[in-house]
N, C-alpha and C. Protein backbone atom coordinates (compact mmCIF):
# COMPACT_ATOMS: atom_id res chain seq x y z
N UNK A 1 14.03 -5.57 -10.54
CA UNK A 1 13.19 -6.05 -9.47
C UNK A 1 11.83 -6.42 -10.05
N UNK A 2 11.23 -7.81 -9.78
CA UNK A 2 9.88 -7.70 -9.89
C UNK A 2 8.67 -7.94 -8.75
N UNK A 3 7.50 -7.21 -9.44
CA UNK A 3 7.11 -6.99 -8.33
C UNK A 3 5.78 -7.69 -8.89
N UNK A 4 4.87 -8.20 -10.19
CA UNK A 4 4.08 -9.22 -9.71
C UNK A 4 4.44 -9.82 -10.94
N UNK A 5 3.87 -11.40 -10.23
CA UNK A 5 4.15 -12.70 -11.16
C UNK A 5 2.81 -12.92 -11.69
N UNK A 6 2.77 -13.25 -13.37
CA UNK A 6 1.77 -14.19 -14.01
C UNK A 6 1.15 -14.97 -12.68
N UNK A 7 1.96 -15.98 -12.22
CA UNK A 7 1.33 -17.04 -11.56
C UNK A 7 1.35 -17.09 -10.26
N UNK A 8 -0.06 -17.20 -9.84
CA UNK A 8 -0.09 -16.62 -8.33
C UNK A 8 0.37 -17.56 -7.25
N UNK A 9 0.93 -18.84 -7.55
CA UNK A 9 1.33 -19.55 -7.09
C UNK A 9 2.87 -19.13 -6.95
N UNK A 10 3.63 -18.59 -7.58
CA UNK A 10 4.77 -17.93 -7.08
C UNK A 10 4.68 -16.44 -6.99
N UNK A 11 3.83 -15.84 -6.73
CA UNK A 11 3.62 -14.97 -5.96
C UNK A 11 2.54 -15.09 -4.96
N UNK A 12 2.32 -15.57 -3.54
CA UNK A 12 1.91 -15.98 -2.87
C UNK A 12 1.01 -14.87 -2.07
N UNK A 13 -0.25 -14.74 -2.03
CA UNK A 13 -1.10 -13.74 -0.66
C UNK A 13 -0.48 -14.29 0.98
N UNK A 14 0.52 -13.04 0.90
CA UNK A 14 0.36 -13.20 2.35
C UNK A 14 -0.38 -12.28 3.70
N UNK A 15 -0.09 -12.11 5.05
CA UNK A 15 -1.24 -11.64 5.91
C UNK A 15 -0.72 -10.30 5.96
N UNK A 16 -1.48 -9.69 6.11
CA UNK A 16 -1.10 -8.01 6.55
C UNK A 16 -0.04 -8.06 7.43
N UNK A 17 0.90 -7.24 7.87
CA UNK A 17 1.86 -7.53 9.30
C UNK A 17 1.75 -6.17 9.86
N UNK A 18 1.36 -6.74 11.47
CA UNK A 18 0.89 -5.69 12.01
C UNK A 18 2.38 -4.48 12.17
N UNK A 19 2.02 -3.36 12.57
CA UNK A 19 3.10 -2.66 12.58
C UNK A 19 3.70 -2.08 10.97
N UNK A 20 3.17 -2.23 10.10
CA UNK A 20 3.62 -1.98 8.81
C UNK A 20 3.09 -0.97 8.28
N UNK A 21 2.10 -0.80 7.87
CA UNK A 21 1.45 0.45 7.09
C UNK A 21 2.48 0.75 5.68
N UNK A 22 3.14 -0.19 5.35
CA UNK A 22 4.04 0.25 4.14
C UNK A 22 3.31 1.14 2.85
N UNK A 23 1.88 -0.34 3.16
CA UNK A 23 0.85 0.33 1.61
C UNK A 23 0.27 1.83 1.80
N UNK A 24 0.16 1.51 2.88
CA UNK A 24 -0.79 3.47 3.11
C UNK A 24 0.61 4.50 3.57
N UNK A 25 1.92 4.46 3.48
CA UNK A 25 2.70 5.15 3.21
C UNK A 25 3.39 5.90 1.82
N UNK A 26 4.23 4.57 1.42
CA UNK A 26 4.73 4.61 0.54
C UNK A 26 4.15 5.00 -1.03
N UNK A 27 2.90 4.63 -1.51
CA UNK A 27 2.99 4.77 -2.35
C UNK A 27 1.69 6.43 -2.60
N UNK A 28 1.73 7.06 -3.58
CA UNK A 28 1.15 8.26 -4.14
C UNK A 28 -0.67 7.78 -4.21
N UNK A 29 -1.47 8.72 -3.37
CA UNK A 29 -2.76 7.97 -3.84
C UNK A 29 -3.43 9.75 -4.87
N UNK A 30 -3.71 9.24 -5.61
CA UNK A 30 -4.34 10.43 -6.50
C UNK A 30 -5.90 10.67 -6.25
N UNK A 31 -6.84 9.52 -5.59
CA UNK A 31 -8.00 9.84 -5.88
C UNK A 31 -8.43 10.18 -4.32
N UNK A 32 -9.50 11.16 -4.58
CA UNK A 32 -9.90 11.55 -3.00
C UNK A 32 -10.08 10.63 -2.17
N UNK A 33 -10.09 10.41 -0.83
CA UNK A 33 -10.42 10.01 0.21
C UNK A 33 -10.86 10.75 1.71
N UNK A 34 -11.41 10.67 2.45
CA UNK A 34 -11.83 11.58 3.57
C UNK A 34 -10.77 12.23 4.27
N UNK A 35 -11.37 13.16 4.82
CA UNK A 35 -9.89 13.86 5.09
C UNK A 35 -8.71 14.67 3.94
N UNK A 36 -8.96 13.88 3.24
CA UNK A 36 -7.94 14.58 1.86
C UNK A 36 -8.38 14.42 0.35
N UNK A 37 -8.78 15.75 0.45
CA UNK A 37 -10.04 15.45 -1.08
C UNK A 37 -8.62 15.80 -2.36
N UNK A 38 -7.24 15.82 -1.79
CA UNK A 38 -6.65 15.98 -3.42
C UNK A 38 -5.60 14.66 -2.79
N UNK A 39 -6.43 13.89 -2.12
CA UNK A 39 -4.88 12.24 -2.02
C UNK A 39 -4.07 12.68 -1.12
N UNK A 40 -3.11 11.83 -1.59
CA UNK A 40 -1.55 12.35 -0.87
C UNK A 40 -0.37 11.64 -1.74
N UNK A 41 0.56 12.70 -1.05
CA UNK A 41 2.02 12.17 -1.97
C UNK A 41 2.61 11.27 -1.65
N UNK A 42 3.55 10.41 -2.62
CA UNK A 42 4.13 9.21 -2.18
C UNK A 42 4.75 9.45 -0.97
N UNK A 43 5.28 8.82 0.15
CA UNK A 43 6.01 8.90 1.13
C UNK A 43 5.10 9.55 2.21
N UNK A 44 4.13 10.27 1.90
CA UNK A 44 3.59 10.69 3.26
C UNK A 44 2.33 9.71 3.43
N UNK A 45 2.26 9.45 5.22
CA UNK A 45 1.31 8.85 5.93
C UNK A 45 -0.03 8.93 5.69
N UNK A 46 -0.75 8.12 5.45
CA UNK A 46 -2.07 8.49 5.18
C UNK A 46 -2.71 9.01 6.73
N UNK A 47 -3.79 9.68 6.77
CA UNK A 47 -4.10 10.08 7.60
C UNK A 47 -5.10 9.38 8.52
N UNK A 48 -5.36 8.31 8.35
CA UNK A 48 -6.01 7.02 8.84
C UNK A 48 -5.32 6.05 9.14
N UNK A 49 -3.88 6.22 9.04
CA UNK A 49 -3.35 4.83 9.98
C UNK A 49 -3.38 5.26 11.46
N UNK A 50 -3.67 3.84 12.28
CA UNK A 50 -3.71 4.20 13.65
C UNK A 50 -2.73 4.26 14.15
N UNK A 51 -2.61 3.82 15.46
CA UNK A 51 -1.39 3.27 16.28
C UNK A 51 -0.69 2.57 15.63
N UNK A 52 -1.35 1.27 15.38
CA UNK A 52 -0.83 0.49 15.04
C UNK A 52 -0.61 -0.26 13.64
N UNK A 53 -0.58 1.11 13.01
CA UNK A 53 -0.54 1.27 11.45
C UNK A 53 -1.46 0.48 10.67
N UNK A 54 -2.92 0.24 11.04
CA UNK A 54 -3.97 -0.59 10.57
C UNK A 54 -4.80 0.75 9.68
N UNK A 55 -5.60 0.56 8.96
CA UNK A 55 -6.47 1.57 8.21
C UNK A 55 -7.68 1.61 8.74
N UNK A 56 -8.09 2.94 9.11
CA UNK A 56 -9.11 3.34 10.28
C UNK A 56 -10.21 3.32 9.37
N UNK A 57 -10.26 3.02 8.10
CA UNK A 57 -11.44 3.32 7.20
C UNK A 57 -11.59 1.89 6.25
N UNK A 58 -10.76 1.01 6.23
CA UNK A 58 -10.86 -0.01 5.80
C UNK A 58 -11.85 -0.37 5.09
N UNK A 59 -13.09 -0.79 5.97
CA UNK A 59 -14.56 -1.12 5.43
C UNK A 59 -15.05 -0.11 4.89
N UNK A 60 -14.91 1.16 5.12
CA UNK A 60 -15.40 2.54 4.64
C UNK A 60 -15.65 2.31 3.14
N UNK A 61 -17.02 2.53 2.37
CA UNK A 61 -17.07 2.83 1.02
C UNK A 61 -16.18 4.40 0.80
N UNK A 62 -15.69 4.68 1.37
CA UNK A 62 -15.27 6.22 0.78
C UNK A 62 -13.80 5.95 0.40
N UNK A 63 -13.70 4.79 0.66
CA UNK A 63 -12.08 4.30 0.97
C UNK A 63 -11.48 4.20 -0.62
N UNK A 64 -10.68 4.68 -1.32
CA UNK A 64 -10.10 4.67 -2.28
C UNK A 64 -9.94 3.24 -3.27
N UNK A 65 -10.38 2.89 -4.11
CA UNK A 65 -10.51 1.81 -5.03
C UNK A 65 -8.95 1.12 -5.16
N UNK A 66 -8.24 2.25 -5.08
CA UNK A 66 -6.55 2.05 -5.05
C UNK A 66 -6.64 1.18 -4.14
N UNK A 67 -6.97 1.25 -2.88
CA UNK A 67 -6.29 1.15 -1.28
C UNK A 67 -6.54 -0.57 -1.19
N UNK A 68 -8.05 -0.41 -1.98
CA UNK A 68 -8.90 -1.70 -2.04
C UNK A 68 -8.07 -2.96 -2.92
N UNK A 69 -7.13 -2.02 -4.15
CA UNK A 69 -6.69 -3.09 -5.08
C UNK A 69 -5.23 -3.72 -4.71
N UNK A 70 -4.93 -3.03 -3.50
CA UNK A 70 -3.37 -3.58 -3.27
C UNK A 70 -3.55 -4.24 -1.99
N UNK A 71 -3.44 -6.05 -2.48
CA UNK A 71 -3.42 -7.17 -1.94
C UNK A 71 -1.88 -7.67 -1.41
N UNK A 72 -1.85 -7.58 0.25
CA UNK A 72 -0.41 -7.92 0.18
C UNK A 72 -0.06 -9.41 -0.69
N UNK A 73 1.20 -9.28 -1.27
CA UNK A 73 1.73 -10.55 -1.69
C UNK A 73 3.14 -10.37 -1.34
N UNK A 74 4.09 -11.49 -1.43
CA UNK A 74 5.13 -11.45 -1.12
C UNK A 74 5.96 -10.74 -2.15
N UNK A 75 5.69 -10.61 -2.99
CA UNK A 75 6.39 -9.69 -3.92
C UNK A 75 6.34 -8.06 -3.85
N UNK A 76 5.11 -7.80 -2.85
CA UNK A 76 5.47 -6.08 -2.74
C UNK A 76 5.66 -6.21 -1.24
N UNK A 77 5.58 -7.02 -0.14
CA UNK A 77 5.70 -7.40 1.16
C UNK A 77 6.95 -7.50 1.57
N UNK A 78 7.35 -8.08 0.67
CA UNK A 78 8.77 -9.02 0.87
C UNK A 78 8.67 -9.61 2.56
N UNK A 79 10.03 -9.42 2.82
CA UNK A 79 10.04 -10.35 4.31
C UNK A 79 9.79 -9.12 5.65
N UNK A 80 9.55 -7.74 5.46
CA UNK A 80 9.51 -7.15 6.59
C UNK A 80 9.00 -5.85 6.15
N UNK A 81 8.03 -4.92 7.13
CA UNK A 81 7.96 -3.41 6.69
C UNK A 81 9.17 -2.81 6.07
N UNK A 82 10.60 -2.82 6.06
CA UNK A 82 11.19 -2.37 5.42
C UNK A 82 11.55 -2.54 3.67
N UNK A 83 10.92 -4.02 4.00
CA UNK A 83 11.37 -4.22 2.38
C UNK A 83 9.78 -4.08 1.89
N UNK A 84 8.56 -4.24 2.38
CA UNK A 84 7.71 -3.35 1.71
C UNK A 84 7.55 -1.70 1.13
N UNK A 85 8.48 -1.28 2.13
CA UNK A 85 8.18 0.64 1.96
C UNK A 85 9.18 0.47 0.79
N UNK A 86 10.50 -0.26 0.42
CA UNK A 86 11.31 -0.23 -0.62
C UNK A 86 10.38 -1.00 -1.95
N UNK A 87 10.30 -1.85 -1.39
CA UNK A 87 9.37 -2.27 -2.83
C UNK A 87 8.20 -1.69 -3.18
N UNK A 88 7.71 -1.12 -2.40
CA UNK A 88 6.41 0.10 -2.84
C UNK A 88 6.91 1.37 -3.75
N UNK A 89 8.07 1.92 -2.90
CA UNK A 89 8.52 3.06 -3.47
C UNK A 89 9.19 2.91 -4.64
N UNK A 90 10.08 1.64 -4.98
CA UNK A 90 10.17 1.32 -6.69
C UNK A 90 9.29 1.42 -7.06
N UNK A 91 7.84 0.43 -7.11
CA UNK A 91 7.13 1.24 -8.11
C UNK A 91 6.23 2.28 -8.28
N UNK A 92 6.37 2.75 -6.96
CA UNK A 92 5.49 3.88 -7.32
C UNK A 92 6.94 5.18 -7.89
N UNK A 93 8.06 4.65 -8.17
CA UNK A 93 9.05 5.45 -9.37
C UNK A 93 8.85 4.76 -10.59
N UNK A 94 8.53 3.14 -10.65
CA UNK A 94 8.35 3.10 -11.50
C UNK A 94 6.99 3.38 -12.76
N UNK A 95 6.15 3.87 -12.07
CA UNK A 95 4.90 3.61 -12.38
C UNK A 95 4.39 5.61 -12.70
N UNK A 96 5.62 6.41 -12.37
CA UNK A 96 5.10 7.70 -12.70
C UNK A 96 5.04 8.05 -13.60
N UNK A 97 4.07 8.99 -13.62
CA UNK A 97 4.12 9.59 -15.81
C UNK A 97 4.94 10.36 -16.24
């Protein structure tokens, strides 16, 4: 599976989709954020998604540099929240030490 391309032209920015929260689920965040000064583990909810799985801290400077660097694209997005939480959770297996 890959998950980013050299060329950003075939890997395309696409829009957040509401209802998703894949990124603030799926993957392991290690560095503090409010509310949880040791992160959280892959698979569990961050504690700032809302209703409607948007990030309640977004603009927040306290907000994790991680949170900041993962730009949806269609390559960790794919076509639906489901195939984001799967393509997140490959690499955050692939990416452990």
């Amino acid at each position: 599976m890959t998950f980013f391309s050299t060329a950003a032209e075939q890997d395309p920015v696409v829009s957040c989709r509401p209802h998703c929260g894949a990124c603030c689920i799926a993957p392991s965040i290690s560095s503090p954020l409010p509310g949880m000064p040791d992160g959280k583990p892959a698979g569990m909810a961050c504690l700032h998604l809302d209703q409607q799985m948007r990030c309640r801290i977004f603009a927040d400077p306290a907000r994790p540099a991680v949170c900041d660097s993962l730009q949806p694209r269609w390559s960790m997005c794919g076509d639906g929240p489901r195939a984001a939480s799967m393509n997140l959770a490959e690499l955050e297996r692939l990416t452990m030490p």
